[in-house]
Every structure is written in structure tokens, then in C-alpha cells.
Protein backbone atom coordinates (compact mmCIF):
# COMPACT_ATOMS: atom_id res chain seq x y z
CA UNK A 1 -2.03 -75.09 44.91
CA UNK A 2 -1.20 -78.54 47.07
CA UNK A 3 2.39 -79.76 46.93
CA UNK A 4 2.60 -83.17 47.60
CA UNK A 5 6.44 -84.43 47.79
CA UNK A 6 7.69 -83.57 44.43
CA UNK A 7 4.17 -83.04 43.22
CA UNK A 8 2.05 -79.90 42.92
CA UNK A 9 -2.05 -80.06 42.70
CA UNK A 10 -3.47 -77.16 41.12
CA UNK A 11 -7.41 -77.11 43.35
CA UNK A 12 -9.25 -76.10 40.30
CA UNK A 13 -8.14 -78.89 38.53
CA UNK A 14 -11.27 -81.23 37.76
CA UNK A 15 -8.93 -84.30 38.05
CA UNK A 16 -7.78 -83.00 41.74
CA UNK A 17 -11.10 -82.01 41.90
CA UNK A 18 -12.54 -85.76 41.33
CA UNK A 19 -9.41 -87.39 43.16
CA UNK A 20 -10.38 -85.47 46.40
CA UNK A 21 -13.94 -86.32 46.28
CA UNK A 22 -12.87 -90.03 45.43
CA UNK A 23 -10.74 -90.03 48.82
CA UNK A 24 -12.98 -88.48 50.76
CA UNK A 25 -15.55 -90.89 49.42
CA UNK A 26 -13.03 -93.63 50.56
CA UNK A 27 -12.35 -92.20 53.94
CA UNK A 28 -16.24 -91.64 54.40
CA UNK A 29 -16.88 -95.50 53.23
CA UNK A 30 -13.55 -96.85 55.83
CA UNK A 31 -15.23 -94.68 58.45
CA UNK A 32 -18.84 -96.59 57.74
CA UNK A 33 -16.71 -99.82 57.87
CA UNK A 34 -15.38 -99.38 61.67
CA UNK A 35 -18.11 -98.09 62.87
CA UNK A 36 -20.21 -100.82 61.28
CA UNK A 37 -17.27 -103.42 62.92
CA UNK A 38 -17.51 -101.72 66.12
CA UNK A 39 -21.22 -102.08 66.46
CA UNK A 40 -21.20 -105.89 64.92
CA UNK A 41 -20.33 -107.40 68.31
CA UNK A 42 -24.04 -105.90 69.37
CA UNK A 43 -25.49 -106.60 66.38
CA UNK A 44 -24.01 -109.69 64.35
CA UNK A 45 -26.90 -110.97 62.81
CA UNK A 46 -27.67 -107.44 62.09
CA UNK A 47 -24.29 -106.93 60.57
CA UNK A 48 -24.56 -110.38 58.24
CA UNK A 49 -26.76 -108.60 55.82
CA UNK A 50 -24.06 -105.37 56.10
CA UNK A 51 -21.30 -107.88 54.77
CA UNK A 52 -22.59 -108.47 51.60
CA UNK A 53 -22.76 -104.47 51.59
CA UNK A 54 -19.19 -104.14 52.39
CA UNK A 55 -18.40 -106.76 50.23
CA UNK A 56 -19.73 -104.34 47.61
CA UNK A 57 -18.39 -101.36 49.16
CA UNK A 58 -14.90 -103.19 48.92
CA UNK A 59 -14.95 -103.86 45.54
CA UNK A 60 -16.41 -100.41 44.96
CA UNK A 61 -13.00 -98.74 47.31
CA UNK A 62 -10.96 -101.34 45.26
CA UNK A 63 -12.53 -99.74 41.90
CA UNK A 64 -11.79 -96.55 43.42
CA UNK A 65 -8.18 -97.09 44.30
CA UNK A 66 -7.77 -98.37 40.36
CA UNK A 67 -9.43 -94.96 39.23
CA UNK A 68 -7.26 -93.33 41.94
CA UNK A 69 -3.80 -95.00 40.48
CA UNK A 70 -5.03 -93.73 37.31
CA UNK A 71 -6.04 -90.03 38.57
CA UNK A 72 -2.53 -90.14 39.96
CA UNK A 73 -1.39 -91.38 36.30
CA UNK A 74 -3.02 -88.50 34.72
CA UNK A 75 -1.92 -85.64 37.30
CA UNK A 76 1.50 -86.54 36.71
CA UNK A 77 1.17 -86.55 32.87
CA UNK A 78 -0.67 -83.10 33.42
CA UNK A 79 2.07 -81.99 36.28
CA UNK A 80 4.82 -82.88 33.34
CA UNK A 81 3.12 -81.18 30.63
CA UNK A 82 3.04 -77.93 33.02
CA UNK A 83 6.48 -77.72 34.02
CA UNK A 84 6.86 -78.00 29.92
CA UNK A 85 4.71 -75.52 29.61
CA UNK A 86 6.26 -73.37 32.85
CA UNK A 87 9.67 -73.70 30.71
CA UNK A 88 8.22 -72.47 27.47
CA UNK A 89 6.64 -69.62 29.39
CA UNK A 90 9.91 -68.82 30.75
CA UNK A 91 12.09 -68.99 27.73
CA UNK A 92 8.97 -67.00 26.15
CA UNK A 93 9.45 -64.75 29.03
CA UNK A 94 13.06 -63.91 28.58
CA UNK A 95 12.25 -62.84 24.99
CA UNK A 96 9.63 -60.73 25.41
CA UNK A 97 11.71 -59.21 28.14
CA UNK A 98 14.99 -58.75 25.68
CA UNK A 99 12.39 -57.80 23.25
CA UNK A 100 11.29 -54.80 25.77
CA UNK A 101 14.34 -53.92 26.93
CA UNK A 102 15.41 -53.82 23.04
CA UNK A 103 12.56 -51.25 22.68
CA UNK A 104 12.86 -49.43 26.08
CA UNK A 105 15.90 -48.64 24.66
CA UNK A 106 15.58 -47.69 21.05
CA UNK A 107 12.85 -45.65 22.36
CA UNK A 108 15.15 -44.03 25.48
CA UNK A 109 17.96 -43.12 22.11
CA UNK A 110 14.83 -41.69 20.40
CA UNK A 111 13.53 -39.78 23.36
CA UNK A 112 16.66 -38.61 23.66
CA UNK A 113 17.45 -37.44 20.09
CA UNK A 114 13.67 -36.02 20.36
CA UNK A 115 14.44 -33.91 23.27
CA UNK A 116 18.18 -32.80 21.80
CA UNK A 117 16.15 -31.86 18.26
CA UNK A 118 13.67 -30.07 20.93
CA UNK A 119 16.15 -28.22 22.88
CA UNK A 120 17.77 -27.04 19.83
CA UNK A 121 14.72 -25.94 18.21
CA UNK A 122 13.29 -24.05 21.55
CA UNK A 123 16.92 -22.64 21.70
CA UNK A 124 16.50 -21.20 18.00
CA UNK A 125 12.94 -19.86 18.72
CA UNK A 126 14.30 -18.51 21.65
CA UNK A 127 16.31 -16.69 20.14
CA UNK A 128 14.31 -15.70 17.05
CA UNK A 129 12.13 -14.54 19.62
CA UNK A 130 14.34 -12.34 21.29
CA UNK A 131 15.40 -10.98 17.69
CA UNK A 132 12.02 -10.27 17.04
CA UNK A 133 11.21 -8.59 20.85
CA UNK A 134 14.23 -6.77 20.16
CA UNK A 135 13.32 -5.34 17.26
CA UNK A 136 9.77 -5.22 18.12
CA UNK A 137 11.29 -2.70 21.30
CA UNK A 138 12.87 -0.76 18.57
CA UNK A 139 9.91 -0.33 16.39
CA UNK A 140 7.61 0.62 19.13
CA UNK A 141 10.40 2.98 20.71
CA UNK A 142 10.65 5.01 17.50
CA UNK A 143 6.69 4.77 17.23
CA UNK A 144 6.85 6.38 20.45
CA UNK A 145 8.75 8.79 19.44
CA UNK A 146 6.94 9.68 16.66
CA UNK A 147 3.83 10.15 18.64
CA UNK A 148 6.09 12.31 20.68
CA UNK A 149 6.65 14.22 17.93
CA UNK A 150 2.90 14.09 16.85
CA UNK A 151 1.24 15.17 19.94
CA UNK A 152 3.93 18.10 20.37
CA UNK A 153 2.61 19.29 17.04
CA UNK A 154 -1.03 18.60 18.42
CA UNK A 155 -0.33 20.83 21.23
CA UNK A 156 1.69 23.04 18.84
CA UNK A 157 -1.18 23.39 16.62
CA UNK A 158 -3.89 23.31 19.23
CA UNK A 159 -2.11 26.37 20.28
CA UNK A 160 -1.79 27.95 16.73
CA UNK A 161 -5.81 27.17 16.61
CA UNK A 162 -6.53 28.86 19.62
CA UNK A 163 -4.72 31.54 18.09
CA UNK A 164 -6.72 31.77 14.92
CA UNK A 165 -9.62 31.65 17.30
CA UNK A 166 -8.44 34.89 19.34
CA UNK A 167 -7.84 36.49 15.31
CA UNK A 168 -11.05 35.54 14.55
CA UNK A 169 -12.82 36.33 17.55
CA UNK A 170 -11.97 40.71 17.00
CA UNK A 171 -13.67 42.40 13.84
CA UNK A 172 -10.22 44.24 12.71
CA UNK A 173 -7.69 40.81 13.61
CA UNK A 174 -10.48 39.29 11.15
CA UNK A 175 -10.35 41.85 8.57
CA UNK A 176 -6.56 41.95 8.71
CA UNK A 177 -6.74 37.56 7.97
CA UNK A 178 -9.12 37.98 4.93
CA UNK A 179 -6.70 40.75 3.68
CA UNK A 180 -3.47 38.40 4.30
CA UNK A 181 -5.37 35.35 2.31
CA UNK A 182 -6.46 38.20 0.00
CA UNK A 183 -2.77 39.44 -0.95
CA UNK A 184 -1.41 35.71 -1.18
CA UNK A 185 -3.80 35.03 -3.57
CA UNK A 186 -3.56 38.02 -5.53
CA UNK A 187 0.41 37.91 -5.37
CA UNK A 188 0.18 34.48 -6.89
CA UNK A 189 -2.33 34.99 -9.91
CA UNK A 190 -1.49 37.88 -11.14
CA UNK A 191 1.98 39.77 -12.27
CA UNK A 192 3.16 42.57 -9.71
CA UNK A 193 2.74 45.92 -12.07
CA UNK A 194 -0.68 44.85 -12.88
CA UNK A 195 -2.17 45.14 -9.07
CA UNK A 196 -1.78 47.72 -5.66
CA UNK A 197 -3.05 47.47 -2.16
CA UNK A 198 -4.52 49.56 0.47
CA UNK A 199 -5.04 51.90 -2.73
CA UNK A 200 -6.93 55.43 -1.71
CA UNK A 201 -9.61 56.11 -4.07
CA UNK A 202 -10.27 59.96 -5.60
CA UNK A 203 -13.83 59.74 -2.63
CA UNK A 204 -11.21 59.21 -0.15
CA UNK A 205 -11.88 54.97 0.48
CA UNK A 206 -9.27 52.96 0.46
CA UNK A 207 -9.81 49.90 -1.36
CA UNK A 208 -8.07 46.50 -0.13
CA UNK A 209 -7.29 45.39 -3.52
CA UNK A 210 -7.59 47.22 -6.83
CA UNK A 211 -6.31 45.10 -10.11
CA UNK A 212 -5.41 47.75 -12.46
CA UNK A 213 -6.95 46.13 -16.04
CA UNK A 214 -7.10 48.03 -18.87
CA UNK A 215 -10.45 50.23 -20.40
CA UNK A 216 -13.26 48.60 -20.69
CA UNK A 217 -13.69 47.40 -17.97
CA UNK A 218 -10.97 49.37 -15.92
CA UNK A 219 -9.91 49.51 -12.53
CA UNK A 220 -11.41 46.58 -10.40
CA UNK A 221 -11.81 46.88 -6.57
CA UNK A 222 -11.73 43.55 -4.24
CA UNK A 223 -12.62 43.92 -0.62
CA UNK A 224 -12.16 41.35 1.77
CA UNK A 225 -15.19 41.15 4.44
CA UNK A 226 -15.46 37.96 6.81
CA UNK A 227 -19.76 37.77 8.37
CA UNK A 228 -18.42 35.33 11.27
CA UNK A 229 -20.42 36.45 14.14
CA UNK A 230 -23.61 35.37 12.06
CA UNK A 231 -22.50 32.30 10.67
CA UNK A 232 -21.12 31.10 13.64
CA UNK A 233 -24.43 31.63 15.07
CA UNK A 234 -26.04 30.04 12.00
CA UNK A 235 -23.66 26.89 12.80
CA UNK A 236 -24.44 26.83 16.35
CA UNK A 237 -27.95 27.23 15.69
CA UNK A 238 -30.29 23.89 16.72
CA UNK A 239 -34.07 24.58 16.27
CA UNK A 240 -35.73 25.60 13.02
CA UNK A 241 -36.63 28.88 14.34
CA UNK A 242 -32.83 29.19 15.64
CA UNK A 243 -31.78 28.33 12.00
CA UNK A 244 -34.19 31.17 10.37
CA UNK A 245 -33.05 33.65 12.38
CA UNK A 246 -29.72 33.32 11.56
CA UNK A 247 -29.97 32.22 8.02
CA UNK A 248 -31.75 36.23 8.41
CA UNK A 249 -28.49 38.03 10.27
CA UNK A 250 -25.98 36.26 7.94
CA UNK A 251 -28.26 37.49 4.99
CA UNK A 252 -28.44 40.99 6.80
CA UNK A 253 -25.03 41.56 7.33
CA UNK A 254 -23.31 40.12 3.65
CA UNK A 255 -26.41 42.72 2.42
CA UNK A 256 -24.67 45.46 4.53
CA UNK A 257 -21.54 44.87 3.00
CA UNK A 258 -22.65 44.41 -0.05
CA UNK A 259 -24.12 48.02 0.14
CA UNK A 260 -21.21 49.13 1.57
CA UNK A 261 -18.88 48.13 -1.89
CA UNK A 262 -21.38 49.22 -3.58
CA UNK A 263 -21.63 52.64 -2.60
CA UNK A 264 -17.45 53.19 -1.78
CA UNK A 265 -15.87 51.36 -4.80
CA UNK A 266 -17.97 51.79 -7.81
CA UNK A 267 -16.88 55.00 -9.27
CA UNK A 268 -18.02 56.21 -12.57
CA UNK A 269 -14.73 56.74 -14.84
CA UNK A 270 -12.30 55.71 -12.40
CA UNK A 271 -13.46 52.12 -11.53
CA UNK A 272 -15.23 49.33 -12.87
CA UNK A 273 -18.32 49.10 -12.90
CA UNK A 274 -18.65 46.14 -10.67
CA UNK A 275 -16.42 45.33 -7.81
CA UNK A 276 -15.58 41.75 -5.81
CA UNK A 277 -16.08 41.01 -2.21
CA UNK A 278 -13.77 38.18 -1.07
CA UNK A 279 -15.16 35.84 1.59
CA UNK A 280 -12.30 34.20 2.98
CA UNK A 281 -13.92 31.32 3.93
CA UNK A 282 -15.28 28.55 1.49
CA UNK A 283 -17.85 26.93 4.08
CA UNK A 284 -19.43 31.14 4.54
CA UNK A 285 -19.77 31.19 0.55
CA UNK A 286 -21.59 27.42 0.39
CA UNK A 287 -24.21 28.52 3.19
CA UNK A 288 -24.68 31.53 0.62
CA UNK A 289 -25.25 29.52 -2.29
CA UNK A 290 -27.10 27.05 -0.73
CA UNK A 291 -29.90 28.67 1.23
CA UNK A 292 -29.67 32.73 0.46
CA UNK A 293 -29.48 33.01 -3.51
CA UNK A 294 -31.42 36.18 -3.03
CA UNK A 295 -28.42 38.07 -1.26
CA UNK A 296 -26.62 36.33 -4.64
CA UNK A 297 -29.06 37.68 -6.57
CA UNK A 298 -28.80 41.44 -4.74
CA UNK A 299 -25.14 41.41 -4.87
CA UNK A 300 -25.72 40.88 -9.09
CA UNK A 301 -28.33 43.57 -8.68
CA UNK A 302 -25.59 46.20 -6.75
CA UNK A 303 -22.83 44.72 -9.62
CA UNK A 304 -21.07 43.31 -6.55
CA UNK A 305 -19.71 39.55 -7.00
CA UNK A 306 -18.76 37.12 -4.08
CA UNK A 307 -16.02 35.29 -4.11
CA UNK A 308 -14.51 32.77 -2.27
CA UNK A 309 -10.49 31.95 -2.45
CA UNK A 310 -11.34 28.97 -5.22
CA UNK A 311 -13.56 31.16 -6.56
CA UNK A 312 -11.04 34.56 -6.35
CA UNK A 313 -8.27 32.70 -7.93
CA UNK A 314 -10.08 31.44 -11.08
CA UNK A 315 -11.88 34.68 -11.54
CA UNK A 316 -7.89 36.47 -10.96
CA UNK A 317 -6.44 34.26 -13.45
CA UNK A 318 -9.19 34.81 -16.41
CA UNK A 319 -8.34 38.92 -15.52
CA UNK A 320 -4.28 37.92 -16.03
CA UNK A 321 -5.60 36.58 -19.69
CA UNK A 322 -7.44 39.84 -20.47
CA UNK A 323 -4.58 42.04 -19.27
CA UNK A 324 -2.30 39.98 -21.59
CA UNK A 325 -4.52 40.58 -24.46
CA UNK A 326 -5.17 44.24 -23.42
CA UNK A 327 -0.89 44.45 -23.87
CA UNK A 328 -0.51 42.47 -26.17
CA UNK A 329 -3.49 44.56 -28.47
CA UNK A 330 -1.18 47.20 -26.78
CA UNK A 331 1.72 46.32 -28.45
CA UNK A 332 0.29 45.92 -32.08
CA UNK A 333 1.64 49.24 -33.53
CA UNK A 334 5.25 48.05 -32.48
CA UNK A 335 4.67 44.49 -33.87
CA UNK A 336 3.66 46.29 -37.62
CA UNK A 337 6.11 49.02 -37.60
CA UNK A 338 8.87 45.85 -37.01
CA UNK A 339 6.94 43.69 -39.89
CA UNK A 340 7.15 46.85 -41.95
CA UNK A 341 10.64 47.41 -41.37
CA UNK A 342 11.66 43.71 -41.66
CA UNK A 343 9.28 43.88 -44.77
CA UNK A 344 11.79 46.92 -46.31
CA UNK A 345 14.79 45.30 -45.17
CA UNK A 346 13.15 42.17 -47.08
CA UNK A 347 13.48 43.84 -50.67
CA UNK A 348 16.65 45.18 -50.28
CA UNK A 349 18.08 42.09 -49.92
CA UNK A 350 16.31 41.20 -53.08
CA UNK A 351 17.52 44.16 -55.14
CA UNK A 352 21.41 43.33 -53.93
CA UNK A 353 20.27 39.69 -54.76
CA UNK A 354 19.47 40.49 -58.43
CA UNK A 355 22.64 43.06 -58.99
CA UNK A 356 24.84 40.07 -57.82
CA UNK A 357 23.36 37.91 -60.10
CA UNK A 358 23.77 40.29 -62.96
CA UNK A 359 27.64 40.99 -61.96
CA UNK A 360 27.83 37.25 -61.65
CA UNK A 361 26.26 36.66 -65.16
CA UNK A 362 28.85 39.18 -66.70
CA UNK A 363 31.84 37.46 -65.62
CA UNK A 364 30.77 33.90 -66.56
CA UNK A 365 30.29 35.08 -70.30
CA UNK A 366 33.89 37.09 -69.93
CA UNK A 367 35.42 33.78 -68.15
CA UNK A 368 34.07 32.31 -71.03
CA UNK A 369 35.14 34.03 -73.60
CA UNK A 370 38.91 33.77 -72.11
CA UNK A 371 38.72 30.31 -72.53
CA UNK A 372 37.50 30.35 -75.70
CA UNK A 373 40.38 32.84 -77.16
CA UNK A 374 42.66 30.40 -75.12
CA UNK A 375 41.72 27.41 -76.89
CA UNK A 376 41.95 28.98 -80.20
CA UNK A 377 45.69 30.03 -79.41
CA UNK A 378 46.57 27.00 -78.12
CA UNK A 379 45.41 25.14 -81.35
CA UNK A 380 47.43 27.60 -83.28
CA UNK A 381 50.28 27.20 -81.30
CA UNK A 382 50.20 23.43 -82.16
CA UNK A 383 50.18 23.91 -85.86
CA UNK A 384 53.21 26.52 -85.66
CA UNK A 385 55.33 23.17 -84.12
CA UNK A 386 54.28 21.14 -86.56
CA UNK A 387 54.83 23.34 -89.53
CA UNK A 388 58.54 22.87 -91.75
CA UNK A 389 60.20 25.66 -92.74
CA UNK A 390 62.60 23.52 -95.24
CA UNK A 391 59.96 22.99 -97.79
CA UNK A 392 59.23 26.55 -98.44
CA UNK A 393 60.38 27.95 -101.46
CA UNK A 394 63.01 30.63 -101.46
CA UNK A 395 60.62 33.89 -101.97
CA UNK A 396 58.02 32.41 -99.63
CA UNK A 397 59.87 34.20 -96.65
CA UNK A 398 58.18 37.39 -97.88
CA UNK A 399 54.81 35.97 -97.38
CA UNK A 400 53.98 37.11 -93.68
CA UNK A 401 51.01 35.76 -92.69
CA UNK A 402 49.38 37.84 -90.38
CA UNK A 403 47.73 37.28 -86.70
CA UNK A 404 44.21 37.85 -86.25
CA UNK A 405 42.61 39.66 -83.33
CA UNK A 406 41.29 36.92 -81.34
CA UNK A 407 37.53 37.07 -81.18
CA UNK A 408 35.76 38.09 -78.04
């Protein structure tokens, strides 16, 4: 930009562009001149031919100074229509810049009412939150608690297991479970007269269990025998050959006890003629089933049946229903002398029936015969009122009529 007095030249005009050039054009030519008047003393005829030049030149600067005037003509027009255009940029200016400020501030109230709506909603999760931490504390406190509880009944019954595992672990603690799970059972399927423990038989054994049912079959021992050692071994067992040898010692021993009932419990007319060993253990009587149905099979043979507690208790409550029936069948010459009795009692009733109704028959007729003898008076009655003793002639007083006997 060139200020010149009150006017300002903008250099990338082309008009300044072409004025400049113009002058320096001019200067360059005026230059040309002097130097050309400065050297015409040395050289006038040389210079006589230069004056038509300058001649030329002259009316060329004098063209130049017309285009000039008119440059200066159009810079001022375009030097007007800026500063019109510098004022409508301004007043545009201001607007835009109200406009902004309009906005900077609708936008700073909506920030604002943003943030406030922000802040209140942080300050209700924030304390929804601590609600739910609170509670969440609780929760996991009493789950705490509860696993308190849990693991001291872990270690309770960790303790209670290794206790089970000390009964187990000696032959007569063992016996003495299977004869506890034995008399629970028993105690619970069958009525208390109909059963006796520890019972000594006439060859001097004593017999865990004997359930006293009725001829045939009779007294029915149960003995409770528990094979852990073996099956243990059997479990613990990880070859094949491992496996068969004590698949043979669990066989071995429930054979040994089945022997053993055999020969102590089954006593011709005192006894059954079978007896039941009692495995208290349910996984013991599956290995049995499952992979030695021969000792099955033997204990059928000695008429010795194993039993587990499912087993025991279903077998228990079919030998409740045949003591029943054995009473009940028991009970059948009381039940027909009572029908025979009630059957008596019966027909008397029936004879007093029919004498009522005969005493009852007899005094409806003689009710009915009172009413009829009633009547007839009555009616007689009524024609004595109306009858008039005026009209009778003088010797008819000596006519009596007489009264009848009323008919029965």
C-alpha cells in the first residue's frame, strides 16, 4: 500500500501497476532527453535527426500524461468505491460481531444450564451410587457372614467325617454303625411289638435283629455286616489285575459272612428259613450286583438275602403287610362271634318289631271303634233335642223306648 496525500495505492493494483510503469517510462524518456541535450552541443548535427525523435517522444510523454490524468481518474473512482466498500465491510463487521456475541452468549446461558442439568445429574448418580455401594456393603457383609457360617459347618463337618472315618476304620465301631442304621430303619417300618434286638437264639447267637412274623414263615433274623476293608481296596484299586484281586477279597469275605448267617441264624422250627444280611452301604451292594452276581447267587443258594437300607426298608414294609394280615386272619374268630352276636341281636329287634306292630294294630281298631259308638250317640243325642213331647198322646208316656247296647 502507497499513500499519496489523501490517496492510498494498493501495489497489486494493475492500474497502479500500469501508472508506475507509465512514469517510470516518462522519467526514463526525460532522462534520454537531457542527456541527449547535454551531448547536442558536441553533436548538433547529430542531434537534428534526434529532434524529430523527441518530437515524437513528446507527443508520446504528452499521450502519456493524458493516459496518466486518466489512470489518476480511475484510481480515485476505484479509491472511492473502496472506502464504500471499507464502510460496508465495517457495518458488515459490527453485525457479524453482535451476531457472535448474540451467540457467544446464548451458548455461555446454555453451557451453563448444561453444566447445572450436569451437576445435578452427577449429584443424583452420586448418590444412587452410594445407595447402591451401601447396600452392595451390606449384601456382601451378610454374604460374608454366611460363608462364615458355611465354612464353620465345613470344618464342623470335616470333623464329623473324620469321625465317621475313625468309626469306620475299627471292625466293632463299624459293626456298631450298621447296627445303629439297622435299628433306625427297623424302628421306622415296622410297629414296636412286632420286632427285638440283640435277641439270644436257643444255639446261644445273638441275632442283631429278629422280626417276629407269624408261622409260615416265622421268626426272621437280620444281621448287619459292613466288607469295608475289601471294598475300599476294590475302590482304591488302579490296574486290572489290582481290580481282580479285589473284586476276589470283597467276594471272599461277603461269602464268609454269608456262611456265617447261614450256619448261626437258620434254625429249623425256631427261625425262618432264610435270614437277611444288611449292608449298610448302598455303593457296597451296587459293586455286588454289578460285577459278583455269583456271591448273589450263593447267598440265594445258603437262603441268605442282601440288603441294602433302600432295599431293607421295602423288603421291612412288605413284612408289616403280612404281619397285618397274619392278625388280622388272627382276629377272624372275634370278628364272627361279633357278626353272630350282632346277627342275634338283629332278630330280636325284629320279633319286638312285629309284637309292636300287633299291639299297635289292636288299638287302632279299638280307637276306632270308640269313635264309631261316639258318632252313633252323638247322632242320637241330636234327635232327642229335636223331638216334642207336646204332640204325644196321653198313654204314649208308657211307651219307653229302650237304649241299645252300642255296637263294638
Amino acid at each position: 500500500m502507497i499513500q499519496i496525500g489523501t490517496y492510498t495505492f494498493d501495489l497489486s493494483d494493475p492500474l497502479v501497476i500500469a501508472a508506475m510503469v507509465g512514469a517510470a517510462v516518462v522519467l526514463l524518456i526525460l532522462l534520454l532527453v537531457i542527456l541527449s541535450l547535454r551531448a547536442s552541443a558536441r553533436s548538433a548535427r547529430a542531434a537534428e535527426p534526434l529532434m524529430g525523435q523527441v518530437g515524437q517522444l513528446a507527443q508520446t510523454v504528452q499521450s502519456l500524461s493524458q493516459g496518466q490524468a486518466q489512470l489518476t481518474g480511475g484510481l480515485e473512482g476505484v479509491s472511492k468505491s473502496q472506502a464504500m466498500t471499507l464502510q460496508t465491510m465495517e457495518v458488515r463487521m459490527a453485525e457479524v460481531q453482535q451476531k457472535m456475541a448474540e451467540r457467544l452468549h446464548e451458548n455461555a446461558m446454555k453451557s451453563a444450564r448444561s453444566l447445572s442439568d450436569l451437576q445435578e445429574r452427577m449429584n443424583d448418580t452420586l448418590h444412587g451410587s452410594s445407595e447402591k455401594t451401601t447396600k452392595s456393603l451390606t449384601q456382601l457383609q451378610e454374604r460374608l457372614a454366611t460363608i462364615d457360617r458355611a465354612q464353620t459347618n465345613i470344618e464342623k463337618l470335616s470333623g464329623d467325617v473324620l469321625s465317621l472315618q475313625d468309626i469306620l476304620s475299627n471292625k466293632q465301631t463299624r459293626g456298631a454303625f450298621g447296627e445303629i442304621q439297622l435299628n433306625d430303619i427297623v424302628t421306622k417300618a415296622m410297629p414296636s411289638d412286632s420286632y427285638s434286638f440283640q435277641t439270644t437264639l436257643s444255639n446261644g447267637k445273638r441275632a442283631d435283629c429278629l422280626i417276629n412274623l407269624p408261622n409260615p414263615p416265622g421268626p426272621i433274623v437280620i444281621d448287619a455286616k459292613f466288607p469295608l476293608e475289601a471294598y475300599e481296596a476294590l475302590v482304591a484299586a488302579e490296574t486290572k489285575d489290582d481290580q481282580a484281586r479285589a473284586l476276589t477279597a470283597l467276594g471272599q469275605a461277603v461269602r464268609v459272612h454269608i456262611r456265617k448267617i447261614s450256619e448261626s441264624y437258620l434254625i429249623e422250627g425256631e427261625t425262618a428259613d432264610g435270614a437277611l444280611m444288611f449292608l449298610p452301604s448302598e455303593a457296597v451292594y451296587a459293586e455286588l450286583h454289578a460285577k459278583l452276581p455269583n456271591i448273589i447267587r450263593e447267598g440265594f443258594d445258603a437262603r441268605v438275602w442282601i440288603v441294602s437300607p433302600t432295599t431293607c426298608m421295602a423288603t421291612l414294609n412288605t413284612m408289616r403287610a403280612i404281619l397285618k394280615d397274619a392278625r388280622m386272619r388272627e382276629q377272624t374268630g372275634e370278628i364272627r362271634k361279633a357278626l353272630r352276636q350282632l346277627h342275634r341281636d338283629v332278630e330280636i329287634i325284629g320279633e319286638k318289631a312285629g309284637k309292636l306292630e300287633t299291639h299297635l294294630r289292636q288299638a287302632g281298631d279299638d280307637v276306632a271303634g270308640v269313635i264309631t259308638a261316639a258318632t252313633r250317640a252323638g247322632k242320637r243325642a241330636d234327635r232327642l233335642d229335636n223331638f216334642d213331647f207336646e204332640e204325644l198322646a196321653p198313654d204314649a208316656g208308657t211307651n219307653v223306648v229302650p237304649l241299645e247296647k252300642p255296637l263294638e
